[in-house]
C-alpha atoms as a PDB file:
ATOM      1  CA  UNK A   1       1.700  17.661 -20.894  1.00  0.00           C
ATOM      2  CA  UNK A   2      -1.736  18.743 -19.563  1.00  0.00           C
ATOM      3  CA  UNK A   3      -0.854  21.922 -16.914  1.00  0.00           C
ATOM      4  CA  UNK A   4      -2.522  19.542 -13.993  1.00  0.00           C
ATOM      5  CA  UNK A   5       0.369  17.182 -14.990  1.00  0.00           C
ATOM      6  CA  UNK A   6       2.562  19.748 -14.293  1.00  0.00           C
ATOM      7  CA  UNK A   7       1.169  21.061 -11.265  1.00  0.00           C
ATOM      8  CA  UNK A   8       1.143  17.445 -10.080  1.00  0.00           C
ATOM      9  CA  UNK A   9       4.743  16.792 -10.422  1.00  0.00           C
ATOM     10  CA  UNK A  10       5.932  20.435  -9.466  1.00  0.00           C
ATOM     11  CA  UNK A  11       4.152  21.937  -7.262  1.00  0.00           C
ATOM     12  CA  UNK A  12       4.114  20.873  -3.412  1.00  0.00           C
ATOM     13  CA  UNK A  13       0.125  20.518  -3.265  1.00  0.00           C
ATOM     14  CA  UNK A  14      -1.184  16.969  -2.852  1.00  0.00           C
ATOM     15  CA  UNK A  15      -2.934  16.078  -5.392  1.00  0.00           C
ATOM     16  CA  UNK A  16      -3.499  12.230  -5.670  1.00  0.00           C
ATOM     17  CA  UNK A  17      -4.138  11.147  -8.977  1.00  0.00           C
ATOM     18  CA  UNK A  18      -7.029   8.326  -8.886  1.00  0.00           C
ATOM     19  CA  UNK A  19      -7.372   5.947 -12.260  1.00  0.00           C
ATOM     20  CA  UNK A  20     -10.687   5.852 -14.148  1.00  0.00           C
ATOM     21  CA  UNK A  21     -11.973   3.086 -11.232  1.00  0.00           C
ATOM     22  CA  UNK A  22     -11.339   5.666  -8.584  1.00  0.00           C
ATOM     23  CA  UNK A  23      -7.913   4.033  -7.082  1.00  0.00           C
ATOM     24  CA  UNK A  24      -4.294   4.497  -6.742  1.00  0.00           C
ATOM     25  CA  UNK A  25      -1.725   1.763  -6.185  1.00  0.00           C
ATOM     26  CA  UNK A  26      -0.406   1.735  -2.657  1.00  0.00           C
ATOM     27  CA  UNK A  27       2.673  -0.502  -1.389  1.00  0.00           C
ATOM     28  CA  UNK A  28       3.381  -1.091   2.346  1.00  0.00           C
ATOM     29  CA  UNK A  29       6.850  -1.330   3.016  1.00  0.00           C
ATOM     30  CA  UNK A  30       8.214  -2.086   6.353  1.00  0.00           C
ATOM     31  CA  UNK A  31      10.191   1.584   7.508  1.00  0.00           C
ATOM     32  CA  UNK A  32      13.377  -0.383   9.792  1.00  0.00           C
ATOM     33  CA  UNK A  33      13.894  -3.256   7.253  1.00  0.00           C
ATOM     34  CA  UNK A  34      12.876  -2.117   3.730  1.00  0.00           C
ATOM     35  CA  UNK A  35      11.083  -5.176   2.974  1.00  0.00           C
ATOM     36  CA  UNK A  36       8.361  -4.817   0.852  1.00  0.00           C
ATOM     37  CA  UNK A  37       4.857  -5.878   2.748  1.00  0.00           C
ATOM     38  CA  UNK A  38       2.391  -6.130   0.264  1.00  0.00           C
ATOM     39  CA  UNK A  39       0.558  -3.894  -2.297  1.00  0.00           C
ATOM     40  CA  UNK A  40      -2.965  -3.395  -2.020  1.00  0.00           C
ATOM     41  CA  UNK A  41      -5.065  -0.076  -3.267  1.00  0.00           C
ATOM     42  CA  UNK A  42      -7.036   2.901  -2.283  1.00  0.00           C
ATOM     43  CA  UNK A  43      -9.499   4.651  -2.704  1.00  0.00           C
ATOM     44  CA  UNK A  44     -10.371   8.614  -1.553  1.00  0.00           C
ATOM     45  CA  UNK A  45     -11.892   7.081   1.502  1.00  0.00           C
ATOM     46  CA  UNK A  46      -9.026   4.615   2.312  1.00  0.00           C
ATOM     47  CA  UNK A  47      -6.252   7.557   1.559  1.00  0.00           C
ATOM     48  CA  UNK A  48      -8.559   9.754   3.977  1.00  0.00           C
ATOM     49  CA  UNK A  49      -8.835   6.568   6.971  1.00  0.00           C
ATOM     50  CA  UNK A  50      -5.538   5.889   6.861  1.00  0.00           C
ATOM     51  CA  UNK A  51      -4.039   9.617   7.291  1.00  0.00           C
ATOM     52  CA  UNK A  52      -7.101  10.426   9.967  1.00  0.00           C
ATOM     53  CA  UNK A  53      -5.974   7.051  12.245  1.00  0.00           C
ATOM     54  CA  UNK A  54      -2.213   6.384  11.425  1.00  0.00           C
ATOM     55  CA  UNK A  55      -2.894   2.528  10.679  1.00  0.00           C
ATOM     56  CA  UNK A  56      -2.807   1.239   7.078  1.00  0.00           C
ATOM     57  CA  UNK A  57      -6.515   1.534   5.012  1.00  0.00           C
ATOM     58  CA  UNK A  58      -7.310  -0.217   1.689  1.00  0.00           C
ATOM     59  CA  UNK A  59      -9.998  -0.344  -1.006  1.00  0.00           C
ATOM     60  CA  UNK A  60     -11.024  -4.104  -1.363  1.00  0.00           C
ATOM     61  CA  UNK A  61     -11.635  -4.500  -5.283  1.00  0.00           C
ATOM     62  CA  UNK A  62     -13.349  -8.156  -4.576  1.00  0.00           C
ATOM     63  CA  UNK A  63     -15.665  -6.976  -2.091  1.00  0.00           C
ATOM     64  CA  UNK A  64     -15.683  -3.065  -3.277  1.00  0.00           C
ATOM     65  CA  UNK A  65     -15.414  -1.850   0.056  1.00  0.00           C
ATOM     66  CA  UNK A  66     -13.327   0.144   3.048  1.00  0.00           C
ATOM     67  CA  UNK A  67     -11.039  -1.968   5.133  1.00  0.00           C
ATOM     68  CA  UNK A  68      -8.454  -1.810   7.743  1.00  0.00           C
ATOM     69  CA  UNK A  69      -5.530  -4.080   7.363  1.00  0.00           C
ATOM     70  CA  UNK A  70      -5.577  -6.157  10.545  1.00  0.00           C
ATOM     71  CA  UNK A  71      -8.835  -5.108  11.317  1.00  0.00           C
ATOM     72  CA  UNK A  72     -10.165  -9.254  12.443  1.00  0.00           C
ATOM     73  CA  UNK A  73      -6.493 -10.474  13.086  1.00  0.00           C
ATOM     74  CA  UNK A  74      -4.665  -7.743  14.584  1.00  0.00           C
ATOM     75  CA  UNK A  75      -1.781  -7.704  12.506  1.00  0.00           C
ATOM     76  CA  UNK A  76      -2.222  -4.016  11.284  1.00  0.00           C
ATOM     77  CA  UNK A  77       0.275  -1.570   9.739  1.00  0.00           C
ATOM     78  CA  UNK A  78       1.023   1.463  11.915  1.00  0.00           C
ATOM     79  CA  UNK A  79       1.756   4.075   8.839  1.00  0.00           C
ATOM     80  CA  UNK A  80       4.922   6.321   9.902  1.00  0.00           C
ATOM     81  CA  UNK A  81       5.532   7.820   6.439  1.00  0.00           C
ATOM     82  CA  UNK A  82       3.600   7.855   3.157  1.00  0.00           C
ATOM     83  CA  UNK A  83       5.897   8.774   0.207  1.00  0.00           C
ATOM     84  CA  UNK A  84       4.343  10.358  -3.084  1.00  0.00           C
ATOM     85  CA  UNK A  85       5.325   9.081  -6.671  1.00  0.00           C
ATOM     86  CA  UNK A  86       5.968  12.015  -9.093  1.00  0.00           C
ATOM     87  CA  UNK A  87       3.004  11.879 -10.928  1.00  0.00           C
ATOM     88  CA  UNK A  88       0.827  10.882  -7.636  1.00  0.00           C
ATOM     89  CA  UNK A  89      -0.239   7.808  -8.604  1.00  0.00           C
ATOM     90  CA  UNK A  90       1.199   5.670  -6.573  1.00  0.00           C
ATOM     91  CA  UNK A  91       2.096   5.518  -2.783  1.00  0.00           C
ATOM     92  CA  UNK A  92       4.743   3.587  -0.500  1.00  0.00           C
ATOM     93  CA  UNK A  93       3.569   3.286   3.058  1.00  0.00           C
ATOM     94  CA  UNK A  94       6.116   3.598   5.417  1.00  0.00           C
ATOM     95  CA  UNK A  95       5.162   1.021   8.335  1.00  0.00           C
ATOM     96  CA  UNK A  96       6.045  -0.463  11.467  1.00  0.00           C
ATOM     97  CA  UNK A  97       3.641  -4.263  11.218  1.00  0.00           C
ATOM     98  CA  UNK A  98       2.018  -5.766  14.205  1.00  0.00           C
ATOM     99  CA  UNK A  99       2.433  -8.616  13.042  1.00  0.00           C
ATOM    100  CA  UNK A 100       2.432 -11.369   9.660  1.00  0.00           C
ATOM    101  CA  UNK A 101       1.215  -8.454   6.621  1.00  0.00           C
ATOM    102  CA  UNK A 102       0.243 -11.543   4.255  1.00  0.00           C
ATOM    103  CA  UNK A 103      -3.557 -13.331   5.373  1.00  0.00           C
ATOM    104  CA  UNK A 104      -1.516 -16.516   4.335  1.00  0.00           C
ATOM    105  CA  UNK A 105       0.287 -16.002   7.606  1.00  0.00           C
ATOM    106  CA  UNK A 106       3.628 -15.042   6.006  1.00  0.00           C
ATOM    107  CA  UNK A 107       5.610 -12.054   6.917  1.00  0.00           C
ATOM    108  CA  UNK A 108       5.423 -10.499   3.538  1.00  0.00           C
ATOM    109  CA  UNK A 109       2.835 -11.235   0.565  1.00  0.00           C
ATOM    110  CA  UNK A 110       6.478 -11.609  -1.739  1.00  0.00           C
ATOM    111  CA  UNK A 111       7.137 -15.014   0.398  1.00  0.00           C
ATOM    112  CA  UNK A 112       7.943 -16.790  -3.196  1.00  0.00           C
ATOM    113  CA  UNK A 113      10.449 -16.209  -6.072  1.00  0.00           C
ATOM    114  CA  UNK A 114       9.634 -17.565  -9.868  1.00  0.00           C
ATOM    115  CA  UNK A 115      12.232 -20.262 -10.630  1.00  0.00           C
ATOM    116  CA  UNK A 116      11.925 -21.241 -14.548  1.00  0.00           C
ATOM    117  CA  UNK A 117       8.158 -21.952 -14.618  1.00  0.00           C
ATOM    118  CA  UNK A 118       8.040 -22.324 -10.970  1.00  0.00           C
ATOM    119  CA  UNK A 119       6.906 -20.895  -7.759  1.00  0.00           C
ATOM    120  CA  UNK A 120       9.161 -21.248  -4.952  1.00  0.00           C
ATOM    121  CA  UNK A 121       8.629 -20.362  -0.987  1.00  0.00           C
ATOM    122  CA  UNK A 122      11.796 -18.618  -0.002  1.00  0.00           C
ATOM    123  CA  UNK A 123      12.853 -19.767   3.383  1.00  0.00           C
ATOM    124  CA  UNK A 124      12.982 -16.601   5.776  1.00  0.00           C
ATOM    125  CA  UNK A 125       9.464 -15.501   4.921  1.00  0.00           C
END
């Protein structure tokens, strides 16, 4: 284990750890219910938005740009807690949602389960 490894697992410095396309995996998860929101990722800049304004920020990998969850339908993610993954690769957003989190309208992007070969819409989504 490399001694940044170690520092990034031990010590109490943040140190996000991006992949090779700059990035780290980031998963919004609604702080009174525990549901899980959706999983999107960021970048430096996003990371840097979203603790400068309190409202959830994401790295768009189609479009390769900045952007604010909500920012055209008003259903952003106020962030109340970001929890670190021991090797800092990874983020949950603690949130309180104004709002659907999916752009299909549903509460959560996890609105289906896989039945056999099968998609299925679960009904309280």
């Amino acid at each position: 284990m490399a001694c940044d490894d170690n520092r990034q697992e031990e010590d109490t410095a943040f140190l996000p750890r991006f992949d090779g396309n700059g990035l780290l995996s980031a998963v919004a998860q609604d702080c009174e219910t525990g549901e899980i929101l959706m999983l999107a990722f960021m970048n430096a800049e996003a990371l840097a938005a979203t603790r400068a304004t309190g409202l959830a920020h994401f790295h768009s990998r189609s479009r390769g740009t900045l952007w604010q969850k909500g920012e055209t339908s008003g259903n952003v993610l106020h962030v109340e807690q970001i929890l670190v993954d021991c090797d800092q690769d990874a983020l949950v957003l603690k949130v309180r949602p104004a709002g659907p989190a999916c752009h299909t309208g549903a509460r959560s992007c996890f609105y289906r389960q896989l039945e056999g070969e099968q998609l299925v819409r679960m009904d309280d989504a």
